[in-house]
PDB file of N, CA and C in Angstrom:
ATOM      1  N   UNK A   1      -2.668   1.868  19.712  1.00  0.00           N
ATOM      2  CA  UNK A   1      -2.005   1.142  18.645  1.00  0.00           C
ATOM      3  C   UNK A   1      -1.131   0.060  19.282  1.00  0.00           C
ATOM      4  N   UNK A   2      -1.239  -1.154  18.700  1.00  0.00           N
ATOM      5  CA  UNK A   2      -0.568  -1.964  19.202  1.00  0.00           C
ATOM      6  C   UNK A   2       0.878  -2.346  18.983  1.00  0.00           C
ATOM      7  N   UNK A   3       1.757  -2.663  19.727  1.00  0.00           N
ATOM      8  CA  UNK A   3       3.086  -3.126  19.141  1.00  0.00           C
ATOM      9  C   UNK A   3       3.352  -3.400  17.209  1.00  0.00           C
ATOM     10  N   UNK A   4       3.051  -4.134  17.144  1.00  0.00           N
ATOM     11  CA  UNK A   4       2.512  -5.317  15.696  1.00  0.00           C
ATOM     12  C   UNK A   4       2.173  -3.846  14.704  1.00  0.00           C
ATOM     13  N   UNK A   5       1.150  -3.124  14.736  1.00  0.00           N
ATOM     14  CA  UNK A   5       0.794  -2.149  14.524  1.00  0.00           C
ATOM     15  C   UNK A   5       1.732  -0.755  14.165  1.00  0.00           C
ATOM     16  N   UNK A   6       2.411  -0.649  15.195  1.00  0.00           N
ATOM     17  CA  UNK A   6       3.340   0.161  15.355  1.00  0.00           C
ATOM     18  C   UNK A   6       4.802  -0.221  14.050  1.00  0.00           C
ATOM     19  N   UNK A   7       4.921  -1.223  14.880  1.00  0.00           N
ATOM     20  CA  UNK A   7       5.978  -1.829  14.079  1.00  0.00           C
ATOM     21  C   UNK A   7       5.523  -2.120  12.062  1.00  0.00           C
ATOM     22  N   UNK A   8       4.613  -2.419  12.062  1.00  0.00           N
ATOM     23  CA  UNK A   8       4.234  -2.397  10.574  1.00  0.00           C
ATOM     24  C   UNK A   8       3.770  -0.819   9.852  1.00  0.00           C
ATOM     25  N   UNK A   9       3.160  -0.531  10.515  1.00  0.00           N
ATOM     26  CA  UNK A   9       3.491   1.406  10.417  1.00  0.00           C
ATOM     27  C   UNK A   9       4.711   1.750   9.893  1.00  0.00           C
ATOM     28  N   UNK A  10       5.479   1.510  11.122  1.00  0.00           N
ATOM     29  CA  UNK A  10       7.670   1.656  10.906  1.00  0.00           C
ATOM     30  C   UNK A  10       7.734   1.211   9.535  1.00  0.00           C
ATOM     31  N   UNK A  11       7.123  -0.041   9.494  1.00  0.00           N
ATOM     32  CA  UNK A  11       7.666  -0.680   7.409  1.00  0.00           C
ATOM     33  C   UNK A  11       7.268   0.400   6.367  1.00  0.00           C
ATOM     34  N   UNK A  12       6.135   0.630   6.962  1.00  0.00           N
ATOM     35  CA  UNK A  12       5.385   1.122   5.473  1.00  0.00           C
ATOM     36  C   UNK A  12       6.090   2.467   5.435  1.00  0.00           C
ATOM     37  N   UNK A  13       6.189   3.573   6.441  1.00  0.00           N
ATOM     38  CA  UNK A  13       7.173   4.514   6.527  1.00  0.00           C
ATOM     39  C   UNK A  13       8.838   4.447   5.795  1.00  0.00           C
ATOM     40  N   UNK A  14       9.164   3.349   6.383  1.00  0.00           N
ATOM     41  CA  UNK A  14      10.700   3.241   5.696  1.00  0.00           C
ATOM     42  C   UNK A  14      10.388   2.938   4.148  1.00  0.00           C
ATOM     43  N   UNK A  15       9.532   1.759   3.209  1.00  0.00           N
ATOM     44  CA  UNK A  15       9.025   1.834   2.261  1.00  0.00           C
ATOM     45  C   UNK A  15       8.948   3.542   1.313  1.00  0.00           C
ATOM     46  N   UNK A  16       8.024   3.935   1.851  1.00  0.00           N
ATOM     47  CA  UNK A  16       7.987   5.542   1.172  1.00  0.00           C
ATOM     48  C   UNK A  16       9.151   6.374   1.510  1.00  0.00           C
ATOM     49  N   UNK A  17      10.258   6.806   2.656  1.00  0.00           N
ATOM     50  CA  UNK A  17      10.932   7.327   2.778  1.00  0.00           C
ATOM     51  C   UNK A  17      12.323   7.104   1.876  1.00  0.00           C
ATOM     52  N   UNK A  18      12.414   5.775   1.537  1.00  0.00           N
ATOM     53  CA  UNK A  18      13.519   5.076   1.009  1.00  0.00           C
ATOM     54  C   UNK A  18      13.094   5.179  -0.479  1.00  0.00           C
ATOM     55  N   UNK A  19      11.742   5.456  -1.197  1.00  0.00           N
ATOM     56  CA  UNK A  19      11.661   4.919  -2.434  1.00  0.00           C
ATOM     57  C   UNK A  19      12.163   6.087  -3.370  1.00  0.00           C
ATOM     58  N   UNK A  20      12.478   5.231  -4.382  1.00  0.00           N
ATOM     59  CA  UNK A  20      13.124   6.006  -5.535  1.00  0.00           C
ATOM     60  C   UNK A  20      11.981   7.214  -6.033  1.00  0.00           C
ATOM     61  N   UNK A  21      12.612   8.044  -7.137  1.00  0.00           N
ATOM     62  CA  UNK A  21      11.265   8.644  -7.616  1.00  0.00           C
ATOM     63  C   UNK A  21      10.142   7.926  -8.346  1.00  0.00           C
ATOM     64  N   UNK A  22      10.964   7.047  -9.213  1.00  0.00           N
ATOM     65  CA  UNK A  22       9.911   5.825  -9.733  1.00  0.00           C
ATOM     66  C   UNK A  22       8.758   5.215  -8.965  1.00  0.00           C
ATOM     67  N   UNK A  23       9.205   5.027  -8.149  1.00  0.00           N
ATOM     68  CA  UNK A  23       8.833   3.894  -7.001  1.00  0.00           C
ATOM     69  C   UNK A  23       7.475   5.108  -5.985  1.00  0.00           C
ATOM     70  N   UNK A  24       8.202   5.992  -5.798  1.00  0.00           N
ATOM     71  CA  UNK A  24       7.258   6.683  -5.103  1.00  0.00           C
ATOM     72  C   UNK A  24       5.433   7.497  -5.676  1.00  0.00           C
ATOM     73  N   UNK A  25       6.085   7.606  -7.513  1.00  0.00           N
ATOM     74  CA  UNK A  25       4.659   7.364  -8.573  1.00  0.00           C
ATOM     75  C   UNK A  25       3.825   6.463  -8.561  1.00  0.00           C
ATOM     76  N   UNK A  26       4.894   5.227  -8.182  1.00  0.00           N
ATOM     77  CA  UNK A  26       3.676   4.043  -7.889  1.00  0.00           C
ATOM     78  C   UNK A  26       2.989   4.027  -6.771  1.00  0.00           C
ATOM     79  N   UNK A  27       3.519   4.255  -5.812  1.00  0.00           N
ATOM     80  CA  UNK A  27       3.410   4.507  -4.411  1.00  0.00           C
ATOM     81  C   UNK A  27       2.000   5.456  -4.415  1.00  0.00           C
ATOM     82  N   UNK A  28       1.968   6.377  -5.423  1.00  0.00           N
ATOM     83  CA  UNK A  28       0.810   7.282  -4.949  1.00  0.00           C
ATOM     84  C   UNK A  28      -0.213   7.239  -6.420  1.00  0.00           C
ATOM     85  N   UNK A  29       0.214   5.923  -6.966  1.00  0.00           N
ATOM     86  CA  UNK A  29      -1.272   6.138  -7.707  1.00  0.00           C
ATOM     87  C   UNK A  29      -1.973   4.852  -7.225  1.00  0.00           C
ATOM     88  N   UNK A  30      -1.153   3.763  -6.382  1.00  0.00           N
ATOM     89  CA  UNK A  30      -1.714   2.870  -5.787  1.00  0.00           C
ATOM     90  C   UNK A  30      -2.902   3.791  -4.543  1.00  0.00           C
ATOM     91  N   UNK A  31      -2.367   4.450  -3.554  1.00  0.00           N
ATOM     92  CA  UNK A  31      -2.887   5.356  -2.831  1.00  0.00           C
ATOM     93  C   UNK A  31      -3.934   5.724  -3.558  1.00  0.00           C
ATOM     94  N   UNK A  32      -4.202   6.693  -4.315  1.00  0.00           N
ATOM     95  CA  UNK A  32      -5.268   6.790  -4.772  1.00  0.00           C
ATOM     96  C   UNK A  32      -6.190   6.066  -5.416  1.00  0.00           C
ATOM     97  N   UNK A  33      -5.677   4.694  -6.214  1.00  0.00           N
ATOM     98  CA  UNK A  33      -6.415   4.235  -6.465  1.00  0.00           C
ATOM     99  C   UNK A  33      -7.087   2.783  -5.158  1.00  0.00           C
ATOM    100  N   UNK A  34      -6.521   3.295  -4.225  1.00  0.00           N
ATOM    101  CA  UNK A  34      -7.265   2.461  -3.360  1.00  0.00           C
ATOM    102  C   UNK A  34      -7.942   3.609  -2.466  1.00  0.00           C
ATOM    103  N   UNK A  35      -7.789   4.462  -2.508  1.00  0.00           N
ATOM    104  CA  UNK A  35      -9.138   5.136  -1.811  1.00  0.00           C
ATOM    105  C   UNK A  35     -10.115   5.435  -2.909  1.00  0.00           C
ATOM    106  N   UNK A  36      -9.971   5.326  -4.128  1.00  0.00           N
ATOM    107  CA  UNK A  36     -10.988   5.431  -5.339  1.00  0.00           C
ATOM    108  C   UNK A  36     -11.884   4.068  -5.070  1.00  0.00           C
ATOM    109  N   UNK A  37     -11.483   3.303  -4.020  1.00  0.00           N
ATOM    110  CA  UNK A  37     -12.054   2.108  -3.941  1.00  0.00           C
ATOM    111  C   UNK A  37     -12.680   2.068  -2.608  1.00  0.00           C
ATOM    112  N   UNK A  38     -12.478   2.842  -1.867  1.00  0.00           N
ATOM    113  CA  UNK A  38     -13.492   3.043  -0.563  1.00  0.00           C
ATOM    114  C   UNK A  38     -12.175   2.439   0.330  1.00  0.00           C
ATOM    115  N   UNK A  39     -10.980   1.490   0.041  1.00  0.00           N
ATOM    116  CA  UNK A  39      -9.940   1.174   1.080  1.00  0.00           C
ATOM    117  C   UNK A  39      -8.594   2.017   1.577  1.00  0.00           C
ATOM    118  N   UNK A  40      -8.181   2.036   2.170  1.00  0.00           N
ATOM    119  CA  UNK A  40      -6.925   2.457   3.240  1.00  0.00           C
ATOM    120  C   UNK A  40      -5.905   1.853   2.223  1.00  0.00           C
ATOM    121  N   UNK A  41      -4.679   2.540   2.157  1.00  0.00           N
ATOM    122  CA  UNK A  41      -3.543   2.129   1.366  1.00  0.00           C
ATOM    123  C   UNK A  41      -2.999   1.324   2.579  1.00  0.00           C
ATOM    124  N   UNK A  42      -3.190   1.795   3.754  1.00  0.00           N
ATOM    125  CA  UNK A  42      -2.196   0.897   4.790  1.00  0.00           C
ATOM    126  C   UNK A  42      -2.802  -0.446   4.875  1.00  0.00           C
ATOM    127  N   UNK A  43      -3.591  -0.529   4.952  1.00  0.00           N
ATOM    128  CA  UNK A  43      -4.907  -2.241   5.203  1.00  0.00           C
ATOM    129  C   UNK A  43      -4.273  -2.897   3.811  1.00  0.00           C
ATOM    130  N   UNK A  44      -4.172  -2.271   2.496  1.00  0.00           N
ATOM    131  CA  UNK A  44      -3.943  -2.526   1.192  1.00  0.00           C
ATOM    132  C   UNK A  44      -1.956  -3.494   1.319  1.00  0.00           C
ATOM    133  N   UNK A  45      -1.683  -2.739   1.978  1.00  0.00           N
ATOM    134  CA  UNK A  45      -0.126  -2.646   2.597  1.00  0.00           C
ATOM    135  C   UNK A  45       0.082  -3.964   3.279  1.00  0.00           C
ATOM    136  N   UNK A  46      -0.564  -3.710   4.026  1.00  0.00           N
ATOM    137  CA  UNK A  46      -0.972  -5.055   5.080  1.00  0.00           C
ATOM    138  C   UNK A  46      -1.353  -6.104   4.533  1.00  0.00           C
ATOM    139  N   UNK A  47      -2.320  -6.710   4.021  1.00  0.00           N
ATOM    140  CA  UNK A  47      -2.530  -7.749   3.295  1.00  0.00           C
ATOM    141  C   UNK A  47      -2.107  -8.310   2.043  1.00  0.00           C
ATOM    142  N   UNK A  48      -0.762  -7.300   1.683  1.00  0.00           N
ATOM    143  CA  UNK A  48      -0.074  -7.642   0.599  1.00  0.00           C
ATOM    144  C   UNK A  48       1.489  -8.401   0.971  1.00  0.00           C
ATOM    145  N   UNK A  49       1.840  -9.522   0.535  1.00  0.00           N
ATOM    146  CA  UNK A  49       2.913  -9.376   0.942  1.00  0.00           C
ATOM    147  C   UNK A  49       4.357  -8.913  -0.431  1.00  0.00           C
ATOM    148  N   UNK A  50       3.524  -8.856  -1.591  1.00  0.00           N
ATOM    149  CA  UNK A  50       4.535  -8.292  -2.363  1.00  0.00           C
ATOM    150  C   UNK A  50       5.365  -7.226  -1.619  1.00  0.00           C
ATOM    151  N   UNK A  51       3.930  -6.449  -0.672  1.00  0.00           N
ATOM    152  CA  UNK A  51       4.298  -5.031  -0.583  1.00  0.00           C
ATOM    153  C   UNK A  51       5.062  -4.738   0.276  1.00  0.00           C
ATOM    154  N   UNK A  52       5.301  -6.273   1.793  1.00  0.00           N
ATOM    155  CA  UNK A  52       5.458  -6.164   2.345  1.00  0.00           C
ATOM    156  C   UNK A  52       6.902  -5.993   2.264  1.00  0.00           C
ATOM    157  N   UNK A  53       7.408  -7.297   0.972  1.00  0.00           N
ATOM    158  CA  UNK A  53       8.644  -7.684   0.280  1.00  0.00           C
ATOM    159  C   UNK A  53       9.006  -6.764  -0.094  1.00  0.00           C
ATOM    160  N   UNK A  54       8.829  -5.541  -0.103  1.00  0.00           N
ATOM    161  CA  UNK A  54       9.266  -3.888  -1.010  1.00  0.00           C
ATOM    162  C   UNK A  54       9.543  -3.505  -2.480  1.00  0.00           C
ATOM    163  N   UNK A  55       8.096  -4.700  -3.113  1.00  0.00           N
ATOM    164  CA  UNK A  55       7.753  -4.581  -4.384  1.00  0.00           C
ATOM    165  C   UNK A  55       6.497  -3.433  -4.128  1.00  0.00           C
ATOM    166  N   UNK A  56       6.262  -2.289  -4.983  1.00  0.00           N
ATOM    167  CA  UNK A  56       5.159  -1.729  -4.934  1.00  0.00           C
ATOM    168  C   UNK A  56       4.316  -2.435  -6.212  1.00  0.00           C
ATOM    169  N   UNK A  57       3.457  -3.179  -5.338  1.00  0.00           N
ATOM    170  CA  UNK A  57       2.210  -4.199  -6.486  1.00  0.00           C
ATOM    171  C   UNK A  57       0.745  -4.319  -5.671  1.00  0.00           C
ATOM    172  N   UNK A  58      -0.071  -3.687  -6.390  1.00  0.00           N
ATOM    173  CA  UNK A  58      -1.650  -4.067  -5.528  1.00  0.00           C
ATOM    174  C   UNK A  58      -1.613  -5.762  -5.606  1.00  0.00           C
ATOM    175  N   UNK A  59      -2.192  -6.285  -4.508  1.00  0.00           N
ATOM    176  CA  UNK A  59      -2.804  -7.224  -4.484  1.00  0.00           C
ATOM    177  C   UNK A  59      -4.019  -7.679  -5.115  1.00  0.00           C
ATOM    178  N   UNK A  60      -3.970  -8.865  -5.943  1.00  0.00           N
ATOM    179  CA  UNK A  60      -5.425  -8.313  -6.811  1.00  0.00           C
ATOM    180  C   UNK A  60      -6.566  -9.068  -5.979  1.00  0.00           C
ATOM    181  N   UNK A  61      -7.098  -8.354  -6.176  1.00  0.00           N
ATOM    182  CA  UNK A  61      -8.477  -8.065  -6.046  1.00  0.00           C
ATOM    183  C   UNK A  61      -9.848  -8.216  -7.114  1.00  0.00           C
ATOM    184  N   UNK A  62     -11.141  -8.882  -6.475  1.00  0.00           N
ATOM    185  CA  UNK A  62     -11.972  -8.406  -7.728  1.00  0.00           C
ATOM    186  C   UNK A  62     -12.502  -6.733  -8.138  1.00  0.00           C
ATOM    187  N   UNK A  63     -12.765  -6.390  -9.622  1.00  0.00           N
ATOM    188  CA  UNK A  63     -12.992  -5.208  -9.064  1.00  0.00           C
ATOM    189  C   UNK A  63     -14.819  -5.216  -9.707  1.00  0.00           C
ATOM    190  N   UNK A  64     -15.413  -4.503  -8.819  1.00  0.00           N
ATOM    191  CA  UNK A  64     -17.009  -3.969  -8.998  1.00  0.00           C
ATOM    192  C   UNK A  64     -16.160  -2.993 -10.036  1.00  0.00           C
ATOM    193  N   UNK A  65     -17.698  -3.166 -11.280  1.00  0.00           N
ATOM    194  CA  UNK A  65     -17.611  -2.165 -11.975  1.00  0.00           C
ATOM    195  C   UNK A  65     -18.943  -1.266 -11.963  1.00  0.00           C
ATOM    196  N   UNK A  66     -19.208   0.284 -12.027  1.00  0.00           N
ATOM    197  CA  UNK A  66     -19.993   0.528 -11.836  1.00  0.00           C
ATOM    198  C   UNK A  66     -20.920   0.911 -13.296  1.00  0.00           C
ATOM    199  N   UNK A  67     -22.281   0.670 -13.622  1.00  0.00           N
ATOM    200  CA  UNK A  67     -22.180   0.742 -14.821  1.00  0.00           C
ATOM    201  C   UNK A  67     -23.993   1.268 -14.689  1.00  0.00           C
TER     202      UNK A  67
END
């Protein structure tokens, strides 16, 4: 793991450790609904910068529907 890596790990950790109870519902239906999507909440984390800002908000995305 690289520095960069490490250190953005550290965010996303302080993020969930610090969040309210509110905050931490969002926290885990985002989680699931990004592995309902085949992605990593941390990659999800990463390329967000709402999330980075310590808003819990998916980044949107298109979504496949399956039908």
């Amino acid at each position: 793991m690289t520095p960069r890596e490490r250190k953005d790990l550290q965010k996303l950790d302080d993020l969930v450790l610090n969040a309210s109870l509110g905050e931490l519902k969002k926290i885990q239906e985002l989680d699931q609904q990004t592995q309902m999507e085949g992605q990593s909440f941390y990659d999800v984390y990463l390329d967000s910068t709402s999330l980075i800002n310590q808003n819990i908000k998916k980044s949107s995305r298109p979504h496949s529907s399956f039908k």
